[in-house]
N, C-alpha and C. Protein backbone atom coordinates (compact mmCIF):
# COMPACT_ATOMS: atom_id res chain seq x y z
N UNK A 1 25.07 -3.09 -6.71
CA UNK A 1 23.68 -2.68 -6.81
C UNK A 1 23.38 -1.64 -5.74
N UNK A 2 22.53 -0.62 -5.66
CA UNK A 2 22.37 0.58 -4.92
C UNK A 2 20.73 0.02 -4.32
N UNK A 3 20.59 0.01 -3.33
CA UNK A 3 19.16 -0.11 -2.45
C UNK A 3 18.52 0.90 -2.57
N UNK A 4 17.23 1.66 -2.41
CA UNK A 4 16.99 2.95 -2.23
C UNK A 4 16.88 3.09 -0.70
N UNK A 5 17.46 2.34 0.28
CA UNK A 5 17.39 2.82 1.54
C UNK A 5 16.66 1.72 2.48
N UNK A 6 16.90 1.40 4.00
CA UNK A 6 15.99 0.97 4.80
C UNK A 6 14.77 1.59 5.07
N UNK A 7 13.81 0.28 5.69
CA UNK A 7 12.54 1.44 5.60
C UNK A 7 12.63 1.83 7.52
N UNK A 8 12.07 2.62 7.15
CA UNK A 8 11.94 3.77 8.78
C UNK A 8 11.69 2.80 10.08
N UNK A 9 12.94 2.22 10.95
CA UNK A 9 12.64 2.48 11.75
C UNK A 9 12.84 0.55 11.31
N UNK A 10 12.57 -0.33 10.81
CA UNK A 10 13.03 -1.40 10.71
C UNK A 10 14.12 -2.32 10.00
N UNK A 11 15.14 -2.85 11.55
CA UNK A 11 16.04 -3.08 10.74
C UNK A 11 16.13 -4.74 9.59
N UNK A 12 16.61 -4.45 8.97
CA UNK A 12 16.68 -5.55 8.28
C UNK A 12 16.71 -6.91 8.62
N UNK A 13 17.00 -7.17 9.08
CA UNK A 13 17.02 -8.84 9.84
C UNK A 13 15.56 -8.41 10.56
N UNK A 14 15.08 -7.96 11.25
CA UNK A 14 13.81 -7.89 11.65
C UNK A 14 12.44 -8.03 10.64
N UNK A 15 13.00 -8.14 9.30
CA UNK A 15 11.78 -7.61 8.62
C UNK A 15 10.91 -9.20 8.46
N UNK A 16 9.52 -9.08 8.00
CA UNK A 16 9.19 -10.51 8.17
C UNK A 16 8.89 -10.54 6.53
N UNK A 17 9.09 -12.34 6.59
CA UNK A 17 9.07 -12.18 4.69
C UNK A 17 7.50 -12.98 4.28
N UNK A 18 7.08 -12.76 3.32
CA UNK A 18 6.11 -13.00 2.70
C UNK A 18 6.42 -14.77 2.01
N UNK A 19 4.97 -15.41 2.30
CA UNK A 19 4.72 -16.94 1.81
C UNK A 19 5.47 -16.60 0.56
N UNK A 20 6.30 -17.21 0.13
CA UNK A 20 7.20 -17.18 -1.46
C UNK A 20 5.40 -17.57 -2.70
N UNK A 21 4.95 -18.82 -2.21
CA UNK A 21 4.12 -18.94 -2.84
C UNK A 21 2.40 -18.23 -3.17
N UNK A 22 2.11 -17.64 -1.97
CA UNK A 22 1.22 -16.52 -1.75
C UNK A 22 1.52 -15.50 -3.10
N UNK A 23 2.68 -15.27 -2.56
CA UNK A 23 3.81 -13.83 -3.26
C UNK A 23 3.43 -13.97 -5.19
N UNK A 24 3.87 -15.20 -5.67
CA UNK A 24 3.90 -15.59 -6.81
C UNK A 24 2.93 -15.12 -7.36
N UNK A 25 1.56 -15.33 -6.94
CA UNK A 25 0.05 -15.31 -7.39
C UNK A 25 -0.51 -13.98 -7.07
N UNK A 26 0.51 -12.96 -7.05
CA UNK A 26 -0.79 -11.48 -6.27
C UNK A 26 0.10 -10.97 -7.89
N UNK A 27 -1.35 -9.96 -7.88
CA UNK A 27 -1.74 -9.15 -9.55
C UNK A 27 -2.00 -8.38 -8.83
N UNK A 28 -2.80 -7.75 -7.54
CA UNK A 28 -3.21 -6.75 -7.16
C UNK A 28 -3.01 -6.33 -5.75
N UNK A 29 -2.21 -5.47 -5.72
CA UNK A 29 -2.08 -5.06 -4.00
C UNK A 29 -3.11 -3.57 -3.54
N UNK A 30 -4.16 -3.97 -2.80
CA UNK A 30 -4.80 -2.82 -2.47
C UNK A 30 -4.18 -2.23 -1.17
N UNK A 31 -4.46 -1.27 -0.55
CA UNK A 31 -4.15 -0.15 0.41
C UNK A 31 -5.27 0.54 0.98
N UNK A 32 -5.51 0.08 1.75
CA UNK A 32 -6.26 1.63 3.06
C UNK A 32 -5.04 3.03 3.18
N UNK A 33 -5.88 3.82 3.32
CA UNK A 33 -5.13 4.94 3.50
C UNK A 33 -4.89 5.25 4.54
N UNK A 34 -5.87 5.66 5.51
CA UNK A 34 -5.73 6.63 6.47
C UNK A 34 -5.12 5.42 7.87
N UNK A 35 -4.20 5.14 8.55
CA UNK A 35 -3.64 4.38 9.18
C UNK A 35 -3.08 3.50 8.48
N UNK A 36 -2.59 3.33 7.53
CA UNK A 36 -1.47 2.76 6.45
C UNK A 36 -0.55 3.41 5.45
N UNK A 37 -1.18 4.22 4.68
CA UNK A 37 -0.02 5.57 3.37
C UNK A 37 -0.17 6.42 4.80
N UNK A 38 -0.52 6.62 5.67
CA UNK A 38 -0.39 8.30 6.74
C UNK A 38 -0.53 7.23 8.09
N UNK A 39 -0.31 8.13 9.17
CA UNK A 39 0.01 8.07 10.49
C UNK A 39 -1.36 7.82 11.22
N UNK A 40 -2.69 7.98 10.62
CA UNK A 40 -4.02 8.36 10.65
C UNK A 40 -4.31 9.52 11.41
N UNK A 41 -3.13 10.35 11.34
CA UNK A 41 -3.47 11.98 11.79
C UNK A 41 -4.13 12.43 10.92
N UNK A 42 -4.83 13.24 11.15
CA UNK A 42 -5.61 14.45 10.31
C UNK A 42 -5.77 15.99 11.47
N UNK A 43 -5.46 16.79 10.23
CA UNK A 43 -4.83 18.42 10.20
C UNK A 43 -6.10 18.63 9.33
N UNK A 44 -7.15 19.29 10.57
CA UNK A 44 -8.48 19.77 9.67
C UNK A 44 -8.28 21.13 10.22
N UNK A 45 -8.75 22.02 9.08
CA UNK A 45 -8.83 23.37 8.87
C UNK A 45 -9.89 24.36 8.53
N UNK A 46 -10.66 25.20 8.98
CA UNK A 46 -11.89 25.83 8.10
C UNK A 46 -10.90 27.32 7.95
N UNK A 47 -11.57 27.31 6.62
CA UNK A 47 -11.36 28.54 5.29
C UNK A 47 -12.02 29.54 5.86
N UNK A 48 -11.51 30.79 5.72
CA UNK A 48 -12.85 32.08 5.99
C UNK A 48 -13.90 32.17 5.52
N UNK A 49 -13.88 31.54 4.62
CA UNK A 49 -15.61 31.08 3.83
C UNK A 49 -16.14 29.60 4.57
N UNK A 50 -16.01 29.25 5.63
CA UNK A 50 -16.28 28.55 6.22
C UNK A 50 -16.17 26.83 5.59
N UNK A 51 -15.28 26.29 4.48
CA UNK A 51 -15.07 25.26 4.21
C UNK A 51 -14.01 24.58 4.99
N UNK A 52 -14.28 23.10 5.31
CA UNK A 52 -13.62 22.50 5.80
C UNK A 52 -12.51 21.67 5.23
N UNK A 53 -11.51 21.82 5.40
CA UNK A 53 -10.38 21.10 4.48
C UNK A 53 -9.52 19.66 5.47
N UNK A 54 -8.72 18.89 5.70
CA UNK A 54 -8.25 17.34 5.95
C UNK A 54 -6.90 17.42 4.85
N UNK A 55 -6.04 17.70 6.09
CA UNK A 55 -4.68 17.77 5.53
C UNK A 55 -3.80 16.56 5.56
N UNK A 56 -3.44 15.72 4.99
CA UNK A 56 -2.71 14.29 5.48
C UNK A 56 -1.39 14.41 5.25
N UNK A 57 -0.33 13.56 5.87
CA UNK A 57 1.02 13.32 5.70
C UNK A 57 1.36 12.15 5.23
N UNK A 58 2.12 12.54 3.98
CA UNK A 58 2.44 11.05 3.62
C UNK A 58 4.28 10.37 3.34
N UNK A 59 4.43 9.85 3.68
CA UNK A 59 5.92 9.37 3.40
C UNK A 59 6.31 8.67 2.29
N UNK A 60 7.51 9.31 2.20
CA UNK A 60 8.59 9.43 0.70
C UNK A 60 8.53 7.88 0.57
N UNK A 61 9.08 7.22 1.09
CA UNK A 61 9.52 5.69 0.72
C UNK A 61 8.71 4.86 0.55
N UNK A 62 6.88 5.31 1.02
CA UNK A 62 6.23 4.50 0.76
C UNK A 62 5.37 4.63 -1.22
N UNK A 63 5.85 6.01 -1.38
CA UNK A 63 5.96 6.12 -2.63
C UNK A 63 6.80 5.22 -4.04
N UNK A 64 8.26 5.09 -2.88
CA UNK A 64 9.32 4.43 -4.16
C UNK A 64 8.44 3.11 -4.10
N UNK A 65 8.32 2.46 -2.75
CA UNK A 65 7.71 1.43 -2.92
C UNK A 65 6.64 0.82 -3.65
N UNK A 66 5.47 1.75 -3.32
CA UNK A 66 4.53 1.30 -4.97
C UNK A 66 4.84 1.96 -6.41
N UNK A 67 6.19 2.66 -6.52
CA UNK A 67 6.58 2.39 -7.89
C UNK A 67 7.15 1.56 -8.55
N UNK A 68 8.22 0.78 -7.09
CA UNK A 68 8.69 -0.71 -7.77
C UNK A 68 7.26 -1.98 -8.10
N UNK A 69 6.24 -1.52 -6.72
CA UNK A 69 5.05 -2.79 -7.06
C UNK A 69 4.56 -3.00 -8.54
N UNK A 70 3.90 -1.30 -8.94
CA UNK A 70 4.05 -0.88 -10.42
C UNK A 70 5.00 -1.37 -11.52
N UNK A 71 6.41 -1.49 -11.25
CA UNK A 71 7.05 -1.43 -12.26
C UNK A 71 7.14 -3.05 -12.38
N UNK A 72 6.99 -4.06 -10.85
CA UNK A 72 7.12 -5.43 -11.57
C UNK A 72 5.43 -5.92 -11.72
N UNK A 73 4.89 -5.14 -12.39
CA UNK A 73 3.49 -5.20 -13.28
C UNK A 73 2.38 -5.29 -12.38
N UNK A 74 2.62 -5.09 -10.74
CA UNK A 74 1.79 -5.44 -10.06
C UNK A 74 0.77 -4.16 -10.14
N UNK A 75 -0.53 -4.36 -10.03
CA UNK A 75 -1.59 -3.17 -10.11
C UNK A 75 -1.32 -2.46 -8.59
N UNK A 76 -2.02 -1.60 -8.68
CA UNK A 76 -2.08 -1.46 -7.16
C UNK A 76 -3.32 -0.17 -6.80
N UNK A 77 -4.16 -0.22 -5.79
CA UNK A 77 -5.31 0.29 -5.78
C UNK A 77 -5.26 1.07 -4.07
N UNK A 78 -5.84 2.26 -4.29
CA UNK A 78 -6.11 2.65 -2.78
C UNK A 78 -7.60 2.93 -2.40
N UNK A 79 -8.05 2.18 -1.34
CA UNK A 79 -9.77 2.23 -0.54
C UNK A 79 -9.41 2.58 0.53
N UNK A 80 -10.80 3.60 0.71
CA UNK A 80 -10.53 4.16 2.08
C UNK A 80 -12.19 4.58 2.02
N UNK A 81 -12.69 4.64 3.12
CA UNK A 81 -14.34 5.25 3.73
C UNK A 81 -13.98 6.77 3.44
N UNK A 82 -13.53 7.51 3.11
CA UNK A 82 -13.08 9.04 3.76
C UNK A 82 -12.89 9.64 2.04
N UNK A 83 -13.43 10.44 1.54
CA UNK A 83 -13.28 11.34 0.30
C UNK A 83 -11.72 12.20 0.80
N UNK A 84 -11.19 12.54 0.00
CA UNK A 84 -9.97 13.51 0.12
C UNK A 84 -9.34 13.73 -0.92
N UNK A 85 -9.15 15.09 -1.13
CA UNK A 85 -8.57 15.64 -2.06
C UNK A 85 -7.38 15.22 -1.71
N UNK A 86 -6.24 15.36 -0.94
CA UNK A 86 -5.24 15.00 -0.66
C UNK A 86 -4.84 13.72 -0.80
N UNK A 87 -5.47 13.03 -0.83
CA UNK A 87 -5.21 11.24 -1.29
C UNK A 87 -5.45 11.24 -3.50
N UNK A 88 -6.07 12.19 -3.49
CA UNK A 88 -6.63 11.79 -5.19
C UNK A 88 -5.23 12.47 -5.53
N UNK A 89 -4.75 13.65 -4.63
CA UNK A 89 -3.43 14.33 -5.21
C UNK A 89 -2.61 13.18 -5.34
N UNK A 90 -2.29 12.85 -4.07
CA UNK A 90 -1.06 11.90 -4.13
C UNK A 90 -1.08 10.84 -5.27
N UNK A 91 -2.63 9.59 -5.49
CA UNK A 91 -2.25 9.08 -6.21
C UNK A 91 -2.17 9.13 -7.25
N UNK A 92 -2.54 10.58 -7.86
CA UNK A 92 -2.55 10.95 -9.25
C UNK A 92 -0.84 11.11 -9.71
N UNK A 93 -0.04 11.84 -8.41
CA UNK A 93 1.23 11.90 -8.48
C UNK A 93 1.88 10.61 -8.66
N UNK A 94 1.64 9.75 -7.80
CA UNK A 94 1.90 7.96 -8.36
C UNK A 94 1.50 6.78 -9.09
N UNK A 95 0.73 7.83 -10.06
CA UNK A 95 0.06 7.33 -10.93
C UNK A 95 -0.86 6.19 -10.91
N UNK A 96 -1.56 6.13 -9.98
CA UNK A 96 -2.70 4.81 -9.35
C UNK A 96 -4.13 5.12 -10.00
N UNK A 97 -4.50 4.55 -11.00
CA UNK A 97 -5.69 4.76 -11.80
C UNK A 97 -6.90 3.82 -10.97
N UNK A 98 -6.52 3.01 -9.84
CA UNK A 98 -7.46 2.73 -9.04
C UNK A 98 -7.67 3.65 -7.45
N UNK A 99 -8.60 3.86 -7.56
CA UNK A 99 -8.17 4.96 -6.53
C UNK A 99 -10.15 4.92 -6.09
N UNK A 100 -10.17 3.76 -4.98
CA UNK A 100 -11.71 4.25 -4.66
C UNK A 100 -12.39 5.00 -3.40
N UNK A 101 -12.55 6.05 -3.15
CA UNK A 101 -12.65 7.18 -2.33
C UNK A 101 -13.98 6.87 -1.26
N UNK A 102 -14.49 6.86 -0.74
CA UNK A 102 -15.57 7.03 -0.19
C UNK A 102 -16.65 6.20 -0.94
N UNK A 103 -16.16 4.99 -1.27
CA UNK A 103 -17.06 4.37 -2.34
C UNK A 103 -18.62 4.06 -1.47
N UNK A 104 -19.63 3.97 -1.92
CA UNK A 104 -20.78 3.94 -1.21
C UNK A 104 -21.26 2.58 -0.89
N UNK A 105 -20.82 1.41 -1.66
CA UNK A 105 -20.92 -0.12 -1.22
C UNK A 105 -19.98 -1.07 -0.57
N UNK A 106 -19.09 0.48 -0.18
CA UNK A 106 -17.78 -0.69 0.58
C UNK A 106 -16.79 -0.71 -0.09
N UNK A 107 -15.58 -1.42 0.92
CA UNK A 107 -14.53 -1.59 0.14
C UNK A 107 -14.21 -2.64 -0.63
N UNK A 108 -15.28 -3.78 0.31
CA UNK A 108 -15.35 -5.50 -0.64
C UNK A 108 -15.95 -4.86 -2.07
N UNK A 109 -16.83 -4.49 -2.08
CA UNK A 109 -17.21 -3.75 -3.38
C UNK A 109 -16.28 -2.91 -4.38
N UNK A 110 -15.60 -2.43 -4.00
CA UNK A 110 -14.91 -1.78 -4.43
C UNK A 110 -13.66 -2.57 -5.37
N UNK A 111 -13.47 -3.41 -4.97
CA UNK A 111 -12.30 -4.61 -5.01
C UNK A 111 -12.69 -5.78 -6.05
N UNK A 112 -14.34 -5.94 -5.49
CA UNK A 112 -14.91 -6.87 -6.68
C UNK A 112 -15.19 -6.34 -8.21
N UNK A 113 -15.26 -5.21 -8.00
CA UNK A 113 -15.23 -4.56 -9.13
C UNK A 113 -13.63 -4.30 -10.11
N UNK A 114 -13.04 -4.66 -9.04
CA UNK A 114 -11.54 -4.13 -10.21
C UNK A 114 -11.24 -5.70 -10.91
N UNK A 115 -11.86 -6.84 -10.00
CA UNK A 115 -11.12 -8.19 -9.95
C UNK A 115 -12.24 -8.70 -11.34
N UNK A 116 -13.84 -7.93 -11.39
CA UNK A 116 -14.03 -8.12 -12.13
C UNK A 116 -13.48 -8.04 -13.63
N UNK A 117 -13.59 -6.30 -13.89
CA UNK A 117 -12.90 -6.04 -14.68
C UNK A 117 -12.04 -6.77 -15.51
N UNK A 118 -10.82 -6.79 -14.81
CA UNK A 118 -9.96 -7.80 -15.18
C UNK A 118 -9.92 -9.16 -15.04
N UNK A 119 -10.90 -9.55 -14.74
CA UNK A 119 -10.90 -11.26 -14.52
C UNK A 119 -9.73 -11.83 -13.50
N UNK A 120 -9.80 -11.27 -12.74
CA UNK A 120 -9.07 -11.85 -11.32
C UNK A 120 -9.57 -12.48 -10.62
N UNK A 121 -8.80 -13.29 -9.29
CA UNK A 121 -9.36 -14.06 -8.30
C UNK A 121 -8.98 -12.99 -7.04
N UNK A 122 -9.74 -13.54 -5.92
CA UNK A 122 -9.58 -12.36 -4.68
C UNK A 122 -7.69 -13.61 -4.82
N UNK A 123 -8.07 -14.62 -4.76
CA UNK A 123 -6.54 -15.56 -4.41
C UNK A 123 -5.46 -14.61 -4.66
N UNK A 124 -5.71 -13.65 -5.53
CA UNK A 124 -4.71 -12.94 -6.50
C UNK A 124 -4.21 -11.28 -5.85
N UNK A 125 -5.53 -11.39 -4.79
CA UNK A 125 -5.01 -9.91 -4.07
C UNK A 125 -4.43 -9.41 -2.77
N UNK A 126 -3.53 -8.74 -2.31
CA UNK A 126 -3.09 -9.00 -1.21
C UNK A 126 -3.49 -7.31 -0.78
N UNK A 127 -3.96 -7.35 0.77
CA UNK A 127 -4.01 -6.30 0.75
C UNK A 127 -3.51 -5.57 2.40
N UNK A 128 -3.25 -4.40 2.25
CA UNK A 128 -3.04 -4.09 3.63
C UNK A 128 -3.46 -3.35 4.11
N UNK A 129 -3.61 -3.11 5.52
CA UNK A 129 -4.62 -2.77 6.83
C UNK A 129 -4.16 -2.56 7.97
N UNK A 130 -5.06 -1.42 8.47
CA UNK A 130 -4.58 -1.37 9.75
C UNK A 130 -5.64 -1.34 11.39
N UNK A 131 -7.42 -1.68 10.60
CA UNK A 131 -8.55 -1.25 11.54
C UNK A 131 -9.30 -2.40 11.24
N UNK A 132 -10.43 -1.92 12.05
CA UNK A 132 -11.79 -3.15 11.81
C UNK A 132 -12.91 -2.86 10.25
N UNK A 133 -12.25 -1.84 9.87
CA UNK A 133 -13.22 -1.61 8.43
C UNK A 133 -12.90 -2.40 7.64
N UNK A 134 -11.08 -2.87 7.80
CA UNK A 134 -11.18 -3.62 7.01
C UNK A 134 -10.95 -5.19 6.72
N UNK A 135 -11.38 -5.49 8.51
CA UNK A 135 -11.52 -6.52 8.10
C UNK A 135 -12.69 -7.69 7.18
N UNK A 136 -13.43 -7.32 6.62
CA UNK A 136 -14.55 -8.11 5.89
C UNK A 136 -13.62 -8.06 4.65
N UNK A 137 -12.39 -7.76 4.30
CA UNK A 137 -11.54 -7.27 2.83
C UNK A 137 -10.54 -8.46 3.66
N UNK A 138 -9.89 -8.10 4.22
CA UNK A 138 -8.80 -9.59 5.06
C UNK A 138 -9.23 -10.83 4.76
N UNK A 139 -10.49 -10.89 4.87
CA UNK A 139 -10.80 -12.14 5.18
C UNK A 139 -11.51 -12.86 3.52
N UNK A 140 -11.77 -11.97 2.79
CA UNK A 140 -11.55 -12.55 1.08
C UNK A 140 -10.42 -12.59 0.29
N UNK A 141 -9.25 -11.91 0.64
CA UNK A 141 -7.66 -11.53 -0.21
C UNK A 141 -6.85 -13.19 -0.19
N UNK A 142 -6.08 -12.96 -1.05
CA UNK A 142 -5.31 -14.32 -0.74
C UNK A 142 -4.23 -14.10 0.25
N UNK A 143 -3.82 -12.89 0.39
CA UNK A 143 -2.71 -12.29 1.18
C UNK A 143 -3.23 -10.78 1.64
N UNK A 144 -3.45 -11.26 2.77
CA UNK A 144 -4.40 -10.24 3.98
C UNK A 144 -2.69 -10.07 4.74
N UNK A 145 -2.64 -8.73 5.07
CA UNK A 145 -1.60 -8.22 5.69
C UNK A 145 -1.85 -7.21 6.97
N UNK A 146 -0.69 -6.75 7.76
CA UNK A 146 -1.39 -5.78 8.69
C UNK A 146 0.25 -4.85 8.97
N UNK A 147 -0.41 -3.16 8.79
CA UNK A 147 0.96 -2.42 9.78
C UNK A 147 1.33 -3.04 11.18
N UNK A 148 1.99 -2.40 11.71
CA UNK A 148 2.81 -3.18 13.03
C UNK A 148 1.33 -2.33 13.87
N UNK A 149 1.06 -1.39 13.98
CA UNK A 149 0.39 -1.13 15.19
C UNK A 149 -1.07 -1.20 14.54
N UNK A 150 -1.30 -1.97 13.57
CA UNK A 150 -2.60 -2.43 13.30
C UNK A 150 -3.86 -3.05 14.66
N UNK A 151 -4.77 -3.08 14.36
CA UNK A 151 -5.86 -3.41 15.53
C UNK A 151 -5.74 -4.61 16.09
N UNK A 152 -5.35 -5.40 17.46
CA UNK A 152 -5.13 -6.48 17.55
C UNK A 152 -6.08 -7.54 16.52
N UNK A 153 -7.26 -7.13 15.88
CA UNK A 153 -7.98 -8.54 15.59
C UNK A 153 -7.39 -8.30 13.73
N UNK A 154 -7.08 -7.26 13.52
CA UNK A 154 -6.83 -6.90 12.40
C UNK A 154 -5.15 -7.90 12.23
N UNK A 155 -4.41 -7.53 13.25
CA UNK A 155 -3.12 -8.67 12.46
C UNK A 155 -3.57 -10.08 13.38
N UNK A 156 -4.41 -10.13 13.93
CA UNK A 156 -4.99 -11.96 14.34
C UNK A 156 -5.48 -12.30 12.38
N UNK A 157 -6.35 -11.29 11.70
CA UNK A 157 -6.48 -12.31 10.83
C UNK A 157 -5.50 -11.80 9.32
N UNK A 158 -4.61 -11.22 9.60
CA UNK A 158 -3.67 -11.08 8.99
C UNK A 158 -2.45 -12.44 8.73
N UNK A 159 -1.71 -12.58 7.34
CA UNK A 159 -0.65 -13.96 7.51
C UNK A 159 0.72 -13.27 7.44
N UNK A 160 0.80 -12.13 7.05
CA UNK A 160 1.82 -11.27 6.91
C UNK A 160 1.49 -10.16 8.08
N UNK A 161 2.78 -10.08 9.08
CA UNK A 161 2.62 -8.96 9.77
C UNK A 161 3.93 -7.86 9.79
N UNK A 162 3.82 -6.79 9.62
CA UNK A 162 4.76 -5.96 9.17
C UNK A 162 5.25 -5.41 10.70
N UNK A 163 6.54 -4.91 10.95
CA UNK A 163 7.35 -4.35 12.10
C UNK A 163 7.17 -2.65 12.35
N UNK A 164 7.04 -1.92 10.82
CA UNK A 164 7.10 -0.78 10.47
C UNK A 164 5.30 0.18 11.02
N UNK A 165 5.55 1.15 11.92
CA UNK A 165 3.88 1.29 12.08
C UNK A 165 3.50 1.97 10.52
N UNK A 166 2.33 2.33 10.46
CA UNK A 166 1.97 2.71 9.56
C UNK A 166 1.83 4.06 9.24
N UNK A 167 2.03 4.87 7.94
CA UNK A 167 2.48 6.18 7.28
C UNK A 167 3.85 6.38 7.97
N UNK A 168 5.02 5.71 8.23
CA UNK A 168 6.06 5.63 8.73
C UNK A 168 7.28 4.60 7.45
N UNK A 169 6.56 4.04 6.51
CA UNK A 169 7.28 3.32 5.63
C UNK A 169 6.51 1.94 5.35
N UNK A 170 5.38 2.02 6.11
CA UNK A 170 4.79 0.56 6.01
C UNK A 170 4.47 -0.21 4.58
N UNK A 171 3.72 0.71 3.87
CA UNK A 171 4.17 0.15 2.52
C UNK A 171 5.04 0.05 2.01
N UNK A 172 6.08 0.74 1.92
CA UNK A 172 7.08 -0.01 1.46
C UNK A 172 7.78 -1.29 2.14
N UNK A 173 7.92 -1.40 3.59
CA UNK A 173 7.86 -2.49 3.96
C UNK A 173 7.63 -3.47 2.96
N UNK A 174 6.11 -3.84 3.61
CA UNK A 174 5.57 -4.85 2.61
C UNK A 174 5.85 -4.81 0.89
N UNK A 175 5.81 -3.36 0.33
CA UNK A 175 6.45 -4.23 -1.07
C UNK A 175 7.61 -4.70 -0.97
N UNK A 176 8.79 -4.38 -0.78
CA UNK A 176 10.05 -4.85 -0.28
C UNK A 176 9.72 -6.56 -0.10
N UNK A 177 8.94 -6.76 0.99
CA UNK A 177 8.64 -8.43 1.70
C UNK A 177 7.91 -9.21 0.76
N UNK A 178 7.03 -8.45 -0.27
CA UNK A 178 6.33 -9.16 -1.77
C UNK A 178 7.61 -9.16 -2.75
N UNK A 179 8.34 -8.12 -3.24
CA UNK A 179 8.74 -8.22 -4.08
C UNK A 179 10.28 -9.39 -3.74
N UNK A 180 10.90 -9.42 -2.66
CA UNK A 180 11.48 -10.25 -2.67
C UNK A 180 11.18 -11.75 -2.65
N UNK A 181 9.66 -11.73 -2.20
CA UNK A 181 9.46 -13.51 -1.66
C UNK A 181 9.08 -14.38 -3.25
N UNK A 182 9.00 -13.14 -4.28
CA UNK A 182 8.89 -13.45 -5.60
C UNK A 182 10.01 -13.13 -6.48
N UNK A 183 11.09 -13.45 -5.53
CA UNK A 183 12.69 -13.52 -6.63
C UNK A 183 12.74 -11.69 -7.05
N UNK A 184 11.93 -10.90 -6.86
CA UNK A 184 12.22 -9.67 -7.98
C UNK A 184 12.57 -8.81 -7.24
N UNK A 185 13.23 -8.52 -6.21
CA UNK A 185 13.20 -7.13 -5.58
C UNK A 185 14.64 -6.77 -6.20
N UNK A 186 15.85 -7.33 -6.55
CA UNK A 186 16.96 -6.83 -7.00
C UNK A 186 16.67 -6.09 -8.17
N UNK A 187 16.16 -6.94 -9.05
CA UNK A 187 16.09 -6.72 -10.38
C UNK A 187 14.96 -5.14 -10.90
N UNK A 188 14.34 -5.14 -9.71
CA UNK A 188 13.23 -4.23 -9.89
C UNK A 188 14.27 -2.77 -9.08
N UNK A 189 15.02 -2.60 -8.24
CA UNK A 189 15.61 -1.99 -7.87
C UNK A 189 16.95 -1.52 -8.79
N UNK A 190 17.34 -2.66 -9.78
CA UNK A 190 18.30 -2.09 -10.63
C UNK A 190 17.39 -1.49 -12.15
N UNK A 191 16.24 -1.84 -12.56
CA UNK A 191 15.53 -1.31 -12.98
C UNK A 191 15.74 0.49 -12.52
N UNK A 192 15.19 0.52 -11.48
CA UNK A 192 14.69 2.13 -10.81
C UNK A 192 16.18 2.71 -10.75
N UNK A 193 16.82 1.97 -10.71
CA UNK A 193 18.29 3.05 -10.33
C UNK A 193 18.57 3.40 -12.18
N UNK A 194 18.50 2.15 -12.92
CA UNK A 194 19.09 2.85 -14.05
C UNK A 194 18.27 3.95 -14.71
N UNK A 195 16.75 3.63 -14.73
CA UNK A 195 15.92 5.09 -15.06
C UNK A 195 16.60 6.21 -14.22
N UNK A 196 16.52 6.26 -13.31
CA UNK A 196 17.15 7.20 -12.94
C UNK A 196 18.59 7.92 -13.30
N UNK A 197 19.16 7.27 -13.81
CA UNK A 197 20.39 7.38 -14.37
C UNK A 197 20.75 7.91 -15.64
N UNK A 198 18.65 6.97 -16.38
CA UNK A 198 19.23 7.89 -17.53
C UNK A 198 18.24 9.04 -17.65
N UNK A 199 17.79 9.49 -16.70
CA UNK A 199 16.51 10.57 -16.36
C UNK A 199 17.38 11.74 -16.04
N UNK A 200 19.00 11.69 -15.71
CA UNK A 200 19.66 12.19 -15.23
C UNK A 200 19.29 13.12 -13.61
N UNK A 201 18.42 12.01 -12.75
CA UNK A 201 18.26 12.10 -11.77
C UNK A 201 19.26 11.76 -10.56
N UNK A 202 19.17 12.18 -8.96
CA UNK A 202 20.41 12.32 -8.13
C UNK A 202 20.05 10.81 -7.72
């Protein structure tokens, strides 16, 4: 079987694994952006027409990673306080049809609305973090998580704490630590290698 790689910077025996039974029950993994998919740098720029633009960096592996979350049927959603074109790019590129931007009632809001939708339980969502915005979202998920250099109170009420800092591989981390504590990370990885194989990709 072919891995797609360690994630950045944590080695394997270090990684921490996810409640097996937590793991079983998540349908929905949400994401903060800015200090979790990125480094929470921002590269702001004004245009000669005086517009202001917010350039972000995002890493490769945390991409494969929510395509395996995706591919073993898990939803997956990104909230963040902050509008950006650069985040709607990316998840349009990873195909994330939840995607709530600068939502105006929050991110608990934001969340109750998808769980509505679909008739979910928060029991059912796990989500990850790295500040105090989000903790009022930690503290309804069934599986509240945190990057490694998350806010001390942010991995106090976190049950999963990740090694990897964040926009460095941290999501994938954690899917890696979900998808294995639910039996599937092989199978979802020989999945992605054979598309690839017959995509006639390297």
């Amino acid at each position: 079987m072919t891995d797609p790689g360690p994630e950045e910077g944590a080695p394997r025996s270090l990684m921490p694994a996810v409640d097996p039974e937590l793991a079983r029950g998540i349908r929905l993994v949400s994401l903060d952006v800015d200090g979790v998919l990125t480094d929470g740098g921002l590269w702001v720029e004004r245009s000669v027409l005086g517009d202001l633009a917010e350039i972000r960096r995002f890493h490769v592996v945390d991409g494969l990673g929510i395509r395996l979350l995706q591919q073993a049927g898990i939803e997956v959603a990104l909230v963040s306080g902050k509008l950006s074109g650069a985040v709607e790019a990316r998840a349009e590129e990873l195909e994330i049809a939840e995607v709530h931007l600068g939502y105006p009632f929050g991110k608990v809001a934001a969340i109750q609305g998808i769980l509505w939708r679909r008739e979910w339980e928060w029991s059912q969502v796990a989500h990850l973090a790295d500040d105090l915005a989000d903790l009022a979202l930690l503290e309804r998920v069934g599986l509240p998580a945190a990057v490694a250099n998350a806010a001390p109170e942010v991995r106090e009420a976190a049950v999963w704490r990740g090694v990897v800092r964040g926009g460095e591989g941290a999501v994938r981390e954690f899917a890696r630590a979900l998808l294995e504590a639910r039996g599937e990370w092989e199978t979802q990885v020989e999945r992605f290698v054979e598309r690839g194989r017959g995509s006639g990709a390297d």
